[in-house]
Structures are given as structure tokens and as C-alpha cells.
PDB file of N, CA and C in Angstrom:
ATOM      1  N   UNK A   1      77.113 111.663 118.404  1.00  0.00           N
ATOM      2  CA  UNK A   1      78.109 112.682 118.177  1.00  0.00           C
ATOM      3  C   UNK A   1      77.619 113.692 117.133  1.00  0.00           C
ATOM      4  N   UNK A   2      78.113 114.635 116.704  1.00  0.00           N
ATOM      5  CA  UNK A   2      77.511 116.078 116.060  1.00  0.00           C
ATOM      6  C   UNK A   2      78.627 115.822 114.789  1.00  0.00           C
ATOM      7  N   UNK A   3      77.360 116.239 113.637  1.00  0.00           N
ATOM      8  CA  UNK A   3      78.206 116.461 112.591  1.00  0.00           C
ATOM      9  C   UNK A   3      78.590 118.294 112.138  1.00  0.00           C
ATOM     10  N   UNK A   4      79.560 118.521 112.196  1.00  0.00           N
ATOM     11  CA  UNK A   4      80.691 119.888 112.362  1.00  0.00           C
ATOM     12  C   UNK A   4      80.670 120.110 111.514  1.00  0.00           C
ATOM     13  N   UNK A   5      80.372 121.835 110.568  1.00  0.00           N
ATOM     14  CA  UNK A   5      81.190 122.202 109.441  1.00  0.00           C
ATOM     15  C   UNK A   5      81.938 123.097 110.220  1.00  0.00           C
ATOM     16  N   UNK A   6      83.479 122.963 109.705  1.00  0.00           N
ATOM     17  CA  UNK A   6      84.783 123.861 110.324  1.00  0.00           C
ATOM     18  C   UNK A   6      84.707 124.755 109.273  1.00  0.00           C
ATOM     19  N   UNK A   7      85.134 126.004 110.144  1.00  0.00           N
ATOM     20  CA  UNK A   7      85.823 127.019 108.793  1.00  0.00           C
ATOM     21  C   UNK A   7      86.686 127.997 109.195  1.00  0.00           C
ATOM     22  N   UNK A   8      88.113 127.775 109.071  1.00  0.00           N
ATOM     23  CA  UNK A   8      89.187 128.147 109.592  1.00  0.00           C
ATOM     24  C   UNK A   8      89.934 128.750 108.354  1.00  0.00           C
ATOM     25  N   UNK A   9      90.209 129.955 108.365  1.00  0.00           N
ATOM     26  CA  UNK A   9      91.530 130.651 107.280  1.00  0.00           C
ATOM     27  C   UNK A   9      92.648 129.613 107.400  1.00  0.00           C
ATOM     28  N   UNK A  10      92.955 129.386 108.575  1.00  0.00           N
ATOM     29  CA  UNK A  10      94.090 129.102 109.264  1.00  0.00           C
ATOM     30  C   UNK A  10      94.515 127.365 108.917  1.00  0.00           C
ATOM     31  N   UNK A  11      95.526 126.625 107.883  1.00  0.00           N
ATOM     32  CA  UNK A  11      95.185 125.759 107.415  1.00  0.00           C
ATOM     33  C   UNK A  11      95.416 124.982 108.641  1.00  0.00           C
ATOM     34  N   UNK A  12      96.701 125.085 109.105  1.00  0.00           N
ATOM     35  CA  UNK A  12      97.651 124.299 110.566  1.00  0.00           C
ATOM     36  C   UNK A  12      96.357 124.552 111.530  1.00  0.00           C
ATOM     37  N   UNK A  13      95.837 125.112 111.599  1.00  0.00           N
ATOM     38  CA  UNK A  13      94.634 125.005 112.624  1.00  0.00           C
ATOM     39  C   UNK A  13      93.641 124.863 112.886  1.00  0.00           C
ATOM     40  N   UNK A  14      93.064 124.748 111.062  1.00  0.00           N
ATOM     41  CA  UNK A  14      92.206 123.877 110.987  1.00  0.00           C
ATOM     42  C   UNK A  14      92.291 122.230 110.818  1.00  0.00           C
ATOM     43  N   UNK A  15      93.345 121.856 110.268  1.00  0.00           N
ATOM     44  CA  UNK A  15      93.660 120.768 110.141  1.00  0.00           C
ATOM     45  C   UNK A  15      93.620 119.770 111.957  1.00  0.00           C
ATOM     46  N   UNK A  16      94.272 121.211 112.783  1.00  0.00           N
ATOM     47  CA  UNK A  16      94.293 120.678 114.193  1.00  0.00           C
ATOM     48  C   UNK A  16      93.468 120.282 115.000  1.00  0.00           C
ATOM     49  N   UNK A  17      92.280 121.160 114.343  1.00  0.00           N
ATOM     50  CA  UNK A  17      90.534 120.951 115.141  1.00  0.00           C
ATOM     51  C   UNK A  17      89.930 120.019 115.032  1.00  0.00           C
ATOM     52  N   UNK A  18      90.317 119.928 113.549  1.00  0.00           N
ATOM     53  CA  UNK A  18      89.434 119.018 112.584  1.00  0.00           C
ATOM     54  C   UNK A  18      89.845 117.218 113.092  1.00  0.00           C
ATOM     55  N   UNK A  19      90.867 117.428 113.403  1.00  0.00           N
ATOM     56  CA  UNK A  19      91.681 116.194 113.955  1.00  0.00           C
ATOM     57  C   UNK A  19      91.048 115.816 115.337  1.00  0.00           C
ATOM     58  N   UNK A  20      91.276 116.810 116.424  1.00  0.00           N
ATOM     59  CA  UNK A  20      90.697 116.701 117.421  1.00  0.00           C
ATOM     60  C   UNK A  20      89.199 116.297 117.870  1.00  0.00           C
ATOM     61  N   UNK A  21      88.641 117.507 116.995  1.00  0.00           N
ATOM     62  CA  UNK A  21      87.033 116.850 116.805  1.00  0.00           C
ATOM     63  C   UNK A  21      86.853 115.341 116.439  1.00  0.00           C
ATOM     64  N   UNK A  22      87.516 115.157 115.601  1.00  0.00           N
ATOM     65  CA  UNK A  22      87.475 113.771 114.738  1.00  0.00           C
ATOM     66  C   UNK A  22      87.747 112.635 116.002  1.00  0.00           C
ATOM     67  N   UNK A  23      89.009 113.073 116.469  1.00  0.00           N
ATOM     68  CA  UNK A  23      89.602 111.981 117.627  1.00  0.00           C
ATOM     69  C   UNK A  23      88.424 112.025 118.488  1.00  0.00           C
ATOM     70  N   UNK A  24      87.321 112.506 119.033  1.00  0.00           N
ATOM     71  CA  UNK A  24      86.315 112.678 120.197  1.00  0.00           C
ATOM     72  C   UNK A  24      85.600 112.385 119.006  1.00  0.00           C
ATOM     73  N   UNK A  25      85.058 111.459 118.573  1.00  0.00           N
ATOM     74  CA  UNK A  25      84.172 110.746 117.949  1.00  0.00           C
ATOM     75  C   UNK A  25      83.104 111.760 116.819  1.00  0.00           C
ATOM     76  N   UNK A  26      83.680 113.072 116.576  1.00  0.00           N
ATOM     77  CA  UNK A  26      82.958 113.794 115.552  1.00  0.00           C
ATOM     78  C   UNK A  26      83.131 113.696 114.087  1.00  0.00           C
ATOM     79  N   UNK A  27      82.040 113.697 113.619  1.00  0.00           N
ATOM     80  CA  UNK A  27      82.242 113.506 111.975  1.00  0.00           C
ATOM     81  C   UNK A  27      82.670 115.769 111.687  1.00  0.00           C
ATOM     82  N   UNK A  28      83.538 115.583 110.967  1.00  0.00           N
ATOM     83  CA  UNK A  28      84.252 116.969 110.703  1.00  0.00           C
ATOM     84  C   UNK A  28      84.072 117.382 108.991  1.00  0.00           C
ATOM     85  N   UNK A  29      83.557 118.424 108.498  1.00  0.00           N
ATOM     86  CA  UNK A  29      83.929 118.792 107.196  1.00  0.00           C
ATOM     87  C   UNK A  29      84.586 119.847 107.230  1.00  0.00           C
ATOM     88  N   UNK A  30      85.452 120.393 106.613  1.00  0.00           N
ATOM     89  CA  UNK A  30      86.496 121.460 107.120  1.00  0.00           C
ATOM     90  C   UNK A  30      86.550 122.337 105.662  1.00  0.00           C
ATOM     91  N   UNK A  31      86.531 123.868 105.857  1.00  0.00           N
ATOM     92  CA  UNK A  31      87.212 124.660 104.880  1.00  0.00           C
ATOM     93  C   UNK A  31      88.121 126.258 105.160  1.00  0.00           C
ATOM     94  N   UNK A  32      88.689 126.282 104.139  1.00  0.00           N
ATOM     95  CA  UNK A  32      89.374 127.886 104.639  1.00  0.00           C
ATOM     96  C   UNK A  32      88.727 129.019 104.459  1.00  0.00           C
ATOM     97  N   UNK A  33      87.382 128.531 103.925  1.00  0.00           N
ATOM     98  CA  UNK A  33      86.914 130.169 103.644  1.00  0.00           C
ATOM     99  C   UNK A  33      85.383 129.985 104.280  1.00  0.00           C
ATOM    100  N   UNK A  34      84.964 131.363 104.335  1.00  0.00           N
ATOM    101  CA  UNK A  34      83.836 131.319 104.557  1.00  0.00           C
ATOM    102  C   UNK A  34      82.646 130.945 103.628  1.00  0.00           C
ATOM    103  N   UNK A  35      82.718 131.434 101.757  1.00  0.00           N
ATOM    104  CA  UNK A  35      82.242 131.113 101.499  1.00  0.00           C
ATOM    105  C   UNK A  35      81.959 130.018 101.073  1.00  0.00           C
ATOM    106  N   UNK A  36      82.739 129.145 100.719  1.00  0.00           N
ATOM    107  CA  UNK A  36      83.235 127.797 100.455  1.00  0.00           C
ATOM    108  C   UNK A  36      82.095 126.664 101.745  1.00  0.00           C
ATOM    109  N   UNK A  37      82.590 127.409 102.929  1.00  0.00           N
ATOM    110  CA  UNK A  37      81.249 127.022 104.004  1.00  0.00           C
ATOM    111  C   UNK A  37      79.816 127.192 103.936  1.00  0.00           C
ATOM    112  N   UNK A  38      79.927 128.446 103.007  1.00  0.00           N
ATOM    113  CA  UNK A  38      78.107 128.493 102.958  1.00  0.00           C
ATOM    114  C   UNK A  38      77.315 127.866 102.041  1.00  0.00           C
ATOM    115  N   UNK A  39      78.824 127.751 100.831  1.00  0.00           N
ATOM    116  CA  UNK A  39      78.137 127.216  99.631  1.00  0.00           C
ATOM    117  C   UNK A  39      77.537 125.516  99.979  1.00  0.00           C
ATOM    118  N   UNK A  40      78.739 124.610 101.090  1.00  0.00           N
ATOM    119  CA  UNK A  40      78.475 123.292 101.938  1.00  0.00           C
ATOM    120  C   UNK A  40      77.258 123.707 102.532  1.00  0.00           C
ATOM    121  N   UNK A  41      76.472 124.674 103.477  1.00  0.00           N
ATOM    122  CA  UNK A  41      75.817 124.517 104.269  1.00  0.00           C
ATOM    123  C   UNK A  41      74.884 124.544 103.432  1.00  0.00           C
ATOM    124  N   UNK A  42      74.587 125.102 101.963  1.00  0.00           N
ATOM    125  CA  UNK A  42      73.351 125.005 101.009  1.00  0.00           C
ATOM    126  C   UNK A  42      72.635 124.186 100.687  1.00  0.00           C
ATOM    127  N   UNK A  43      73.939 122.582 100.571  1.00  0.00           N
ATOM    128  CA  UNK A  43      73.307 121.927 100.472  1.00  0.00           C
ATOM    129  C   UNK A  43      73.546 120.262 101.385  1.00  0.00           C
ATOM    130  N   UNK A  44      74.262 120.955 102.402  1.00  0.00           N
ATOM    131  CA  UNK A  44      74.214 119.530 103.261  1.00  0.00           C
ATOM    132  C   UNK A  44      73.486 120.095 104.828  1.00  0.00           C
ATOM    133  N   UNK A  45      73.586 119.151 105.684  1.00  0.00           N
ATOM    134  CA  UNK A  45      72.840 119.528 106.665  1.00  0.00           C
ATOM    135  C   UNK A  45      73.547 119.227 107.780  1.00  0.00           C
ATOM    136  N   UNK A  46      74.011 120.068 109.298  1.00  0.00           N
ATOM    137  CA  UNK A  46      75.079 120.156 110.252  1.00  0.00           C
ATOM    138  C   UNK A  46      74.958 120.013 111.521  1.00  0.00           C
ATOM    139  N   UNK A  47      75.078 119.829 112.430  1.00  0.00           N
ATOM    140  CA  UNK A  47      74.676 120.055 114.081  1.00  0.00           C
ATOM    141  C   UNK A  47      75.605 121.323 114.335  1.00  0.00           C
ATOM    142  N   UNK A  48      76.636 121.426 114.618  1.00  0.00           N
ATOM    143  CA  UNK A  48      77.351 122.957 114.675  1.00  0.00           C
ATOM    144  C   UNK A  48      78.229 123.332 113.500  1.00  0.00           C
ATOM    145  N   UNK A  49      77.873 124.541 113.078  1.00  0.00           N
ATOM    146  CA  UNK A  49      78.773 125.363 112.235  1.00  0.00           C
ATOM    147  C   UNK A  49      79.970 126.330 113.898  1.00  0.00           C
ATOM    148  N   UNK A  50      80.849 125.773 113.622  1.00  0.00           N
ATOM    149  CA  UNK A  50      82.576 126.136 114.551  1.00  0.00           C
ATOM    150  C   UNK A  50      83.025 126.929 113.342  1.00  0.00           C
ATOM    151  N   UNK A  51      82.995 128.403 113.409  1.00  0.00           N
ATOM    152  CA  UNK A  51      83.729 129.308 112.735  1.00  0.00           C
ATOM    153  C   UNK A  51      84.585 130.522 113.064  1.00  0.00           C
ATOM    154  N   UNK A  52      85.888 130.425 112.681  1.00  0.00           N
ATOM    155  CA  UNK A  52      87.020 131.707 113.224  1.00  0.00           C
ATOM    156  C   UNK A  52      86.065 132.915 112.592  1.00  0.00           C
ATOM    157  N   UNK A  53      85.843 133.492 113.331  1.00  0.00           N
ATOM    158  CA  UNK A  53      85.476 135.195 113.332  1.00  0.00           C
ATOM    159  C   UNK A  53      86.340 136.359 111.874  1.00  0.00           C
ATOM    160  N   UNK A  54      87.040 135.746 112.410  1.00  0.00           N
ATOM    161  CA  UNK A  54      88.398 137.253 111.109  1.00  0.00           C
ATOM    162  C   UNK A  54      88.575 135.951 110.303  1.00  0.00           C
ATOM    163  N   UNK A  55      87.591 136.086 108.688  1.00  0.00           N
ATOM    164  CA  UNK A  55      88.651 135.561 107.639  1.00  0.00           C
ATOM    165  C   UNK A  55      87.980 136.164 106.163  1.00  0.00           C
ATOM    166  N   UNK A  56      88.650 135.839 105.497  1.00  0.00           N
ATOM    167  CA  UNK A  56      88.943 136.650 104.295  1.00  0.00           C
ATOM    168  C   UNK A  56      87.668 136.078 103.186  1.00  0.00           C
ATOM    169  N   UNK A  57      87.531 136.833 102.165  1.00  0.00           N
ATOM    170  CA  UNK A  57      86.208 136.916 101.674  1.00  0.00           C
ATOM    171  C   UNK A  57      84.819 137.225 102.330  1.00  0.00           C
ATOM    172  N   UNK A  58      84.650 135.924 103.564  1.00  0.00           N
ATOM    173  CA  UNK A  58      83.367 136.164 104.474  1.00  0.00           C
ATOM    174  C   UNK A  58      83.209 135.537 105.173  1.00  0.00           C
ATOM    175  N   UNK A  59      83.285 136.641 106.055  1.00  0.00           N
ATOM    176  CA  UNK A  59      84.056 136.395 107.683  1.00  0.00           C
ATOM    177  C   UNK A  59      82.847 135.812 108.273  1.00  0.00           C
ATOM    178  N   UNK A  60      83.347 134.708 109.472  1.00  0.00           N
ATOM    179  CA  UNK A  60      82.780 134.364 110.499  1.00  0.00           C
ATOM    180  C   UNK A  60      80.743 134.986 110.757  1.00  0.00           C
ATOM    181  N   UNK A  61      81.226 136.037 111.021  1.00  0.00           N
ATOM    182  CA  UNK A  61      79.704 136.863 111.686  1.00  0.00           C
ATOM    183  C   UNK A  61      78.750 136.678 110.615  1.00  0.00           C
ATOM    184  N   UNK A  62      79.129 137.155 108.890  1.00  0.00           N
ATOM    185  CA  UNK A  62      78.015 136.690 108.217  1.00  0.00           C
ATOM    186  C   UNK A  62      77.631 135.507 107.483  1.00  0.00           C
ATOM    187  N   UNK A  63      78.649 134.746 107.960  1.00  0.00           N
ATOM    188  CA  UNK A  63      78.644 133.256 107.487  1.00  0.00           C
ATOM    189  C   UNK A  63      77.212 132.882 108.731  1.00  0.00           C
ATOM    190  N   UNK A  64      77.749 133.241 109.763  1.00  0.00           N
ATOM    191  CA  UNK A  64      76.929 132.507 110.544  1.00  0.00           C
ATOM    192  C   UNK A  64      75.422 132.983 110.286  1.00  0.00           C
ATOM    193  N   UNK A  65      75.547 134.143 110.325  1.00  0.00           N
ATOM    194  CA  UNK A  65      73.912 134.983 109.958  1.00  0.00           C
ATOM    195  C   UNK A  65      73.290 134.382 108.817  1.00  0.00           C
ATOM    196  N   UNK A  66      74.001 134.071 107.749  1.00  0.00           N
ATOM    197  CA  UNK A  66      73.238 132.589 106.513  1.00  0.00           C
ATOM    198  C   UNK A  66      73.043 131.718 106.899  1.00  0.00           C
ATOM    199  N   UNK A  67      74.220 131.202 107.554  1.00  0.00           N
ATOM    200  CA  UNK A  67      73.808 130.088 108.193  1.00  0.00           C
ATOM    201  C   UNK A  67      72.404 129.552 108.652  1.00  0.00           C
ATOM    202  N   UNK A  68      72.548 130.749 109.984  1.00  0.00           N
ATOM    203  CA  UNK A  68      71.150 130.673 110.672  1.00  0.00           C
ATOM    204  C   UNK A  68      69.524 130.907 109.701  1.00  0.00           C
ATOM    205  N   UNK A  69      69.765 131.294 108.934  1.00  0.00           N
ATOM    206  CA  UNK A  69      68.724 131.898 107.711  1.00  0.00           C
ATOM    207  C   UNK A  69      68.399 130.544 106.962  1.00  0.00           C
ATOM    208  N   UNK A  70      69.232 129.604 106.538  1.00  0.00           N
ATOM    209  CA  UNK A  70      69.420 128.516 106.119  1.00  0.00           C
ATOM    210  C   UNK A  70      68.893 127.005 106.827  1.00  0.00           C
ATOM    211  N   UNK A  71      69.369 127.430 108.498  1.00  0.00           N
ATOM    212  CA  UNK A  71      68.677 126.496 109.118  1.00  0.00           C
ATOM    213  C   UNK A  71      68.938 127.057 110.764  1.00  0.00           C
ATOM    214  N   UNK A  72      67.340 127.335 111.316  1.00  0.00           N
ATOM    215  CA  UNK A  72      67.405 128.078 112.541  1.00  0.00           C
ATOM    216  C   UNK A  72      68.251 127.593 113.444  1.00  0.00           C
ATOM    217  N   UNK A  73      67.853 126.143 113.359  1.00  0.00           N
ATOM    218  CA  UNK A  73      68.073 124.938 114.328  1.00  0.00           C
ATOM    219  C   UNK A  73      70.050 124.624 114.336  1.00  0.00           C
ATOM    220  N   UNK A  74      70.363 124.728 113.279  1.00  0.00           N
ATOM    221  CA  UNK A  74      71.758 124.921 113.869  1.00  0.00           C
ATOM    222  C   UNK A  74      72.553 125.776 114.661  1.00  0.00           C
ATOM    223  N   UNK A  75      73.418 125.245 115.268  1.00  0.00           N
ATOM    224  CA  UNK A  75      74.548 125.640 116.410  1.00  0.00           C
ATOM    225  C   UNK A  75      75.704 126.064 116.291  1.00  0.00           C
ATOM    226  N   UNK A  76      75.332 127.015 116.325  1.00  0.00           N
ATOM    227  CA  UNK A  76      76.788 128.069 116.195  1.00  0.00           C
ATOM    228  C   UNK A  76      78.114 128.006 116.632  1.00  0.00           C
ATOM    229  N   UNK A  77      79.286 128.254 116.886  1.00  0.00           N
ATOM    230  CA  UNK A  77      80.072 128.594 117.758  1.00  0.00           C
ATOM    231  C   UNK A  77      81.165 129.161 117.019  1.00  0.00           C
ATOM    232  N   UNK A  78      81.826 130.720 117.640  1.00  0.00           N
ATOM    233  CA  UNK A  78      82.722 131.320 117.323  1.00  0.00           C
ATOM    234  C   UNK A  78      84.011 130.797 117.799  1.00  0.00           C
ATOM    235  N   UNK A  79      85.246 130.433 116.622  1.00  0.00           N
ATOM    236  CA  UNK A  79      86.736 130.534 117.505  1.00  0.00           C
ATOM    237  C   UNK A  79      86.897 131.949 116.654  1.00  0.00           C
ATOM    238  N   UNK A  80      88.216 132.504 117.849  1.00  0.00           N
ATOM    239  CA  UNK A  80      88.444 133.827 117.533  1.00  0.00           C
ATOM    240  C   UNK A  80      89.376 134.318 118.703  1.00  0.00           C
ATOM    241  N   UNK A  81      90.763 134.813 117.787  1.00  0.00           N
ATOM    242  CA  UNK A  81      91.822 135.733 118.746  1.00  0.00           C
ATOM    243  C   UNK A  81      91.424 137.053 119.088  1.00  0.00           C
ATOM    244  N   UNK A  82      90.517 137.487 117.923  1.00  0.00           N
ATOM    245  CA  UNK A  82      89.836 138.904 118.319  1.00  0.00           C
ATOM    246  C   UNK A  82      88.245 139.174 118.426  1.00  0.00           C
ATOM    247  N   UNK A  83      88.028 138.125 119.795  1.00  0.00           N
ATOM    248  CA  UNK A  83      86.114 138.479 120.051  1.00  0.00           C
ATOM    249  C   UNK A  83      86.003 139.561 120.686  1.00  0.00           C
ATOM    250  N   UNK A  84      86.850 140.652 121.518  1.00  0.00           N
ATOM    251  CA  UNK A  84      86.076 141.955 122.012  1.00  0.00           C
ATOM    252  C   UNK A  84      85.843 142.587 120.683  1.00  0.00           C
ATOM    253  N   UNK A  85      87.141 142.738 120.034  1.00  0.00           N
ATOM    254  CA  UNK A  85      86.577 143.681 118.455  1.00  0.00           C
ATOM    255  C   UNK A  85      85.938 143.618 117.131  1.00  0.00           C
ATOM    256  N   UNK A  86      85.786 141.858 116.858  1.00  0.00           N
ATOM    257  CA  UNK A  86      85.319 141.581 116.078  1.00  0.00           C
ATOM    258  C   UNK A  86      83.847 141.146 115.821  1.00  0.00           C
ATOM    259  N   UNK A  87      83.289 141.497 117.043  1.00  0.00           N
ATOM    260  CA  UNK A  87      81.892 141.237 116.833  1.00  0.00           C
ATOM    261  C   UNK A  87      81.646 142.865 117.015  1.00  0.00           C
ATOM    262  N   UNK A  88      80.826 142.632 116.000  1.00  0.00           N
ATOM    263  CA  UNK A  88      80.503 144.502 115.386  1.00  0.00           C
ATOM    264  C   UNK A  88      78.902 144.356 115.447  1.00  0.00           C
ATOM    265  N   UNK A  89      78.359 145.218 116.131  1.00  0.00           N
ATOM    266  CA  UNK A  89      77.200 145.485 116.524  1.00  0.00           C
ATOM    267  C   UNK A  89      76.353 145.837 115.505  1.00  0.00           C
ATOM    268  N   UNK A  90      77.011 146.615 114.559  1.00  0.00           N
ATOM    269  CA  UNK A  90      75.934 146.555 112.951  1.00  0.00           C
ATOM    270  C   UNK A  90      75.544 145.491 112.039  1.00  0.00           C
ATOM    271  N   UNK A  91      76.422 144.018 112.558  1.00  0.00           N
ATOM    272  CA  UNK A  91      76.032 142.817 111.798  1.00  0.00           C
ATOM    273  C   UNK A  91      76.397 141.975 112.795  1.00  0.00           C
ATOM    274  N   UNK A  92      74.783 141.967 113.314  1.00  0.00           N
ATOM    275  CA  UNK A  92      74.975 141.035 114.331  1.00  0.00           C
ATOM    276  C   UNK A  92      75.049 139.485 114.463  1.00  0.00           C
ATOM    277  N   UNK A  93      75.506 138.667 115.004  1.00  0.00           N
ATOM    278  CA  UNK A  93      75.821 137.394 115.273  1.00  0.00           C
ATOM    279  C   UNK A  93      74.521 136.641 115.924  1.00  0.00           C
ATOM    280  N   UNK A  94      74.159 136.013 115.466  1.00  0.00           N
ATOM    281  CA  UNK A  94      73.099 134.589 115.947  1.00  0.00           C
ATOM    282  C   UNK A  94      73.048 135.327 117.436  1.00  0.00           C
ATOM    283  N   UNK A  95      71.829 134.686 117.918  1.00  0.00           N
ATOM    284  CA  UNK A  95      71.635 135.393 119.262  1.00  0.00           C
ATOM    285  C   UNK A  95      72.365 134.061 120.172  1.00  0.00           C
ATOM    286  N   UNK A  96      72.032 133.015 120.207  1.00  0.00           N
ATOM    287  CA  UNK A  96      72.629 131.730 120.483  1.00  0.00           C
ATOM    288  C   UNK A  96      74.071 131.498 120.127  1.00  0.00           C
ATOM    289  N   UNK A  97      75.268 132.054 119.721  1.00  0.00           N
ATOM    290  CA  UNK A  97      76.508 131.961 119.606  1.00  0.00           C
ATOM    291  C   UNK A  97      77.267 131.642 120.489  1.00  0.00           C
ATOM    292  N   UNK A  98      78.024 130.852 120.599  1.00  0.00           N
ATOM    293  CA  UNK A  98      78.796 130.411 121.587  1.00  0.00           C
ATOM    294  C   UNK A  98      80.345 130.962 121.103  1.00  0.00           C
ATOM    295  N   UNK A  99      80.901 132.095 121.780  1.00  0.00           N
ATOM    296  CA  UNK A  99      82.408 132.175 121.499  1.00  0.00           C
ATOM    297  C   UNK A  99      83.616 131.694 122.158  1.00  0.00           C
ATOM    298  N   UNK A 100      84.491 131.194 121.885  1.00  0.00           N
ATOM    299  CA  UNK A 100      85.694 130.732 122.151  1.00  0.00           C
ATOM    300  C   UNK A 100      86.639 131.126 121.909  1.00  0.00           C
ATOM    301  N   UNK A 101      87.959 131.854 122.316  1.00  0.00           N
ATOM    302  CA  UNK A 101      88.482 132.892 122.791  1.00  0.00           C
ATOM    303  C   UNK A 101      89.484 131.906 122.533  1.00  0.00           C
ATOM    304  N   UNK A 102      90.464 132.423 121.307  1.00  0.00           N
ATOM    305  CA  UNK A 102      91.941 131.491 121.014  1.00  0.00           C
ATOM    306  C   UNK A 102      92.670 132.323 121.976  1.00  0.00           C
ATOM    307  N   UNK A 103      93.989 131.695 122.552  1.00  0.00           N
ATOM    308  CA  UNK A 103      94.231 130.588 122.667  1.00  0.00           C
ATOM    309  C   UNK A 103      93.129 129.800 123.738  1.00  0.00           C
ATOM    310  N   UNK A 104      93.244 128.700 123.300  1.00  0.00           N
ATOM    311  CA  UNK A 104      91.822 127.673 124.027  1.00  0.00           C
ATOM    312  C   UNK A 104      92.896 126.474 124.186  1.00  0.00           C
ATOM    313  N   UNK A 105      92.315 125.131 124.963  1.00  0.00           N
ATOM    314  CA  UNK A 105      93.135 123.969 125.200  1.00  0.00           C
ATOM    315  C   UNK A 105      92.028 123.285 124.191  1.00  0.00           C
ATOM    316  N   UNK A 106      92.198 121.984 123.596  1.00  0.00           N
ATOM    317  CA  UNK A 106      91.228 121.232 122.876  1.00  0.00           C
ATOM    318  C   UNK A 106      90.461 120.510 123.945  1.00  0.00           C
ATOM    319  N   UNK A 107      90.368 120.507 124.795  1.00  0.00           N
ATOM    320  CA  UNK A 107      89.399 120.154 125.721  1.00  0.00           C
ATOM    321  C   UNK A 107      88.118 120.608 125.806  1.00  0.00           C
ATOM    322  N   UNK A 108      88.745 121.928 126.340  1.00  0.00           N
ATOM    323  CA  UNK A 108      87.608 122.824 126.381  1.00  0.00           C
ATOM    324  C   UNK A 108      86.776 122.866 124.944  1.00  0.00           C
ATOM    325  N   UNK A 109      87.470 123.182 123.373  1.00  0.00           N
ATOM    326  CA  UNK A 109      86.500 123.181 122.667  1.00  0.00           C
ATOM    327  C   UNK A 109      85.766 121.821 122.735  1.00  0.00           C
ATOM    328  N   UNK A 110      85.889 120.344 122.870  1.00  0.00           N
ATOM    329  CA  UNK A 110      84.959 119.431 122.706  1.00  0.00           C
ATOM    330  C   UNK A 110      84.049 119.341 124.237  1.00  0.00           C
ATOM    331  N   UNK A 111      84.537 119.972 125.429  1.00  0.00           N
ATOM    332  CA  UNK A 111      83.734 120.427 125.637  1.00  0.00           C
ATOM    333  C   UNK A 111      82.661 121.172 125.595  1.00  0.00           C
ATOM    334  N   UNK A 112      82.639 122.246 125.229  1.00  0.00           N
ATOM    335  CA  UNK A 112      82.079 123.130 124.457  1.00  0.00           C
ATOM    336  C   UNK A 112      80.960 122.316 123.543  1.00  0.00           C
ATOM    337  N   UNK A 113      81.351 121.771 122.462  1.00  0.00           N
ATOM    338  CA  UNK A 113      80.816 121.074 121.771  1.00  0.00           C
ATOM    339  C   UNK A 113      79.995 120.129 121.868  1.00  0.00           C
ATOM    340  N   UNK A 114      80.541 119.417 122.845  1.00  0.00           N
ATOM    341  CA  UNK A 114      79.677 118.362 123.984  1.00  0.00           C
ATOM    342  C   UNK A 114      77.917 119.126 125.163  1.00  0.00           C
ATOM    343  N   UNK A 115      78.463 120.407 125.191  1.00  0.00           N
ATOM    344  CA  UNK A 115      77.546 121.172 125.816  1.00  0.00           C
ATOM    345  C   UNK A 115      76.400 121.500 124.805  1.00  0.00           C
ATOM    346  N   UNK A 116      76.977 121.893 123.378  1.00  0.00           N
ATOM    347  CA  UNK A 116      75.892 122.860 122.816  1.00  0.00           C
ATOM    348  C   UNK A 116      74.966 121.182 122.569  1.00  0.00           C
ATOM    349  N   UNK A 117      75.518 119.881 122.064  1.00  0.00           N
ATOM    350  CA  UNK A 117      74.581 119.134 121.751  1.00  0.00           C
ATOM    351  C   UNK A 117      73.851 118.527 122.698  1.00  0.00           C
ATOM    352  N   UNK A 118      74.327 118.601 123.995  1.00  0.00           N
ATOM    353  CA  UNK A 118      73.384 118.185 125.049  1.00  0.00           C
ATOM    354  C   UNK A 118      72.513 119.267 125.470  1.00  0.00           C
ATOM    355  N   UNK A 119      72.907 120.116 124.749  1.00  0.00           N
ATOM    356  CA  UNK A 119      71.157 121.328 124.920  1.00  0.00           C
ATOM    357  C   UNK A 119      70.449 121.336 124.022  1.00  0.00           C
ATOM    358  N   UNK A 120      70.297 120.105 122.572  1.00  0.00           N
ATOM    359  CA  UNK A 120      69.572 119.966 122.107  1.00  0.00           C
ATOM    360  C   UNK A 120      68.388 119.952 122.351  1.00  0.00           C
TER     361      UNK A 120
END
């Protein structure tokens, strides 16, 4: 199973993921901010960074762009109510990003999830 850093503004919905992931046999670390996530990704090590796109301090797109800078080999994936507008072409997103388009069923994301690690 894949170890997850979450990073959701959204507490009720991160708490919800984080649960779900957890219930499908994932180890989950969860936060509300972005940077709070990067400062975790500095010094622990992840199979997918799962991050909402729109949040406050530092959003989704350049979380992930450290991310990836930090460690190539991790796996991205965007949640997000606003992916036509929020991916902005002047700061671009991991070329490998996987987005997920709220509202979603929790299926589909551990599907999802289940996919990116069997393309390890």
C-alpha cells in the first residue's frame, strides 16, 4: 500500500480522505496547508503527495513543483473543484499529475491511487 501526504484546506474533507485512504489499507499523513506539507515532505519520504489545487498560503501547483524538486520519483495527484482554471500555465504542474475533479465518489480516488502505484 502507498504512503500519502494529504493536503486539504478543507478540514471535513480532509479528515474524509484521510479516513478513506486509511480504510483501503493506506498509511495517511494529513495537513491544511500547503506549507505545513512541504515543510513534512523535507524531511520524510512519500509514494503520493494528493493535493487540493486552491489553498491558502501555498497552493496545490507549487507545493507540488517542490515537491517534485525534492523527490522526482514521487506521485502526484491533484483534488480540485476548480481544475479548468486553476492550473495556470505560468507555474506549471509536474508533467506526471494526475487530476481529480471534486465532486469525485471515494472509489474512484483509491482507485486512482491504486493506478498511480501499480505504474510504479
Amino acid at each position: 500500500m502507498a504512503r500519502i501526504l494529504l493536503a486539504e484546506d478543507d478540514e471535513s474533507m480532509r479528515r474524509f480522505l484521510a479516513k478513506a485512504l486509511e480504510n483501503a489499507g493506506h498509511e495517511v499523513v494529513a495537513f491544511g496547508q500547503g506549507d505545513e506539507a512541504h515543510r513534512c515532505l523535507k524531511r520524510d519520504v512519500f509514494d503520493i503527495l494528493l493535493t487540493d489545487i486552491v489553498m491558502p498560503e501555498m497552493d496545490g501547483i507549487e507545493l507540488a513543483r517542490l515537491a517534485a524538486e525534492l523527490d522526482p520519483t514521487l506521485k502526484i495527484m491533484f483534488i480540485t473543484g476548480f481544475a479548468a482554471v486553476a492550473l495556470n500555465p505560468e507555474v506549471p504542474a509536474p508533467a506526471e499529475a494526475k487530476v481529480l475533479s471534486k465532486p469525485f465518489h471515494l472509489r474512484d480516488l483509491v482507485a486512482e491511487v491504486d493506478r498511480l502505484m501499480a505504474a510504479a
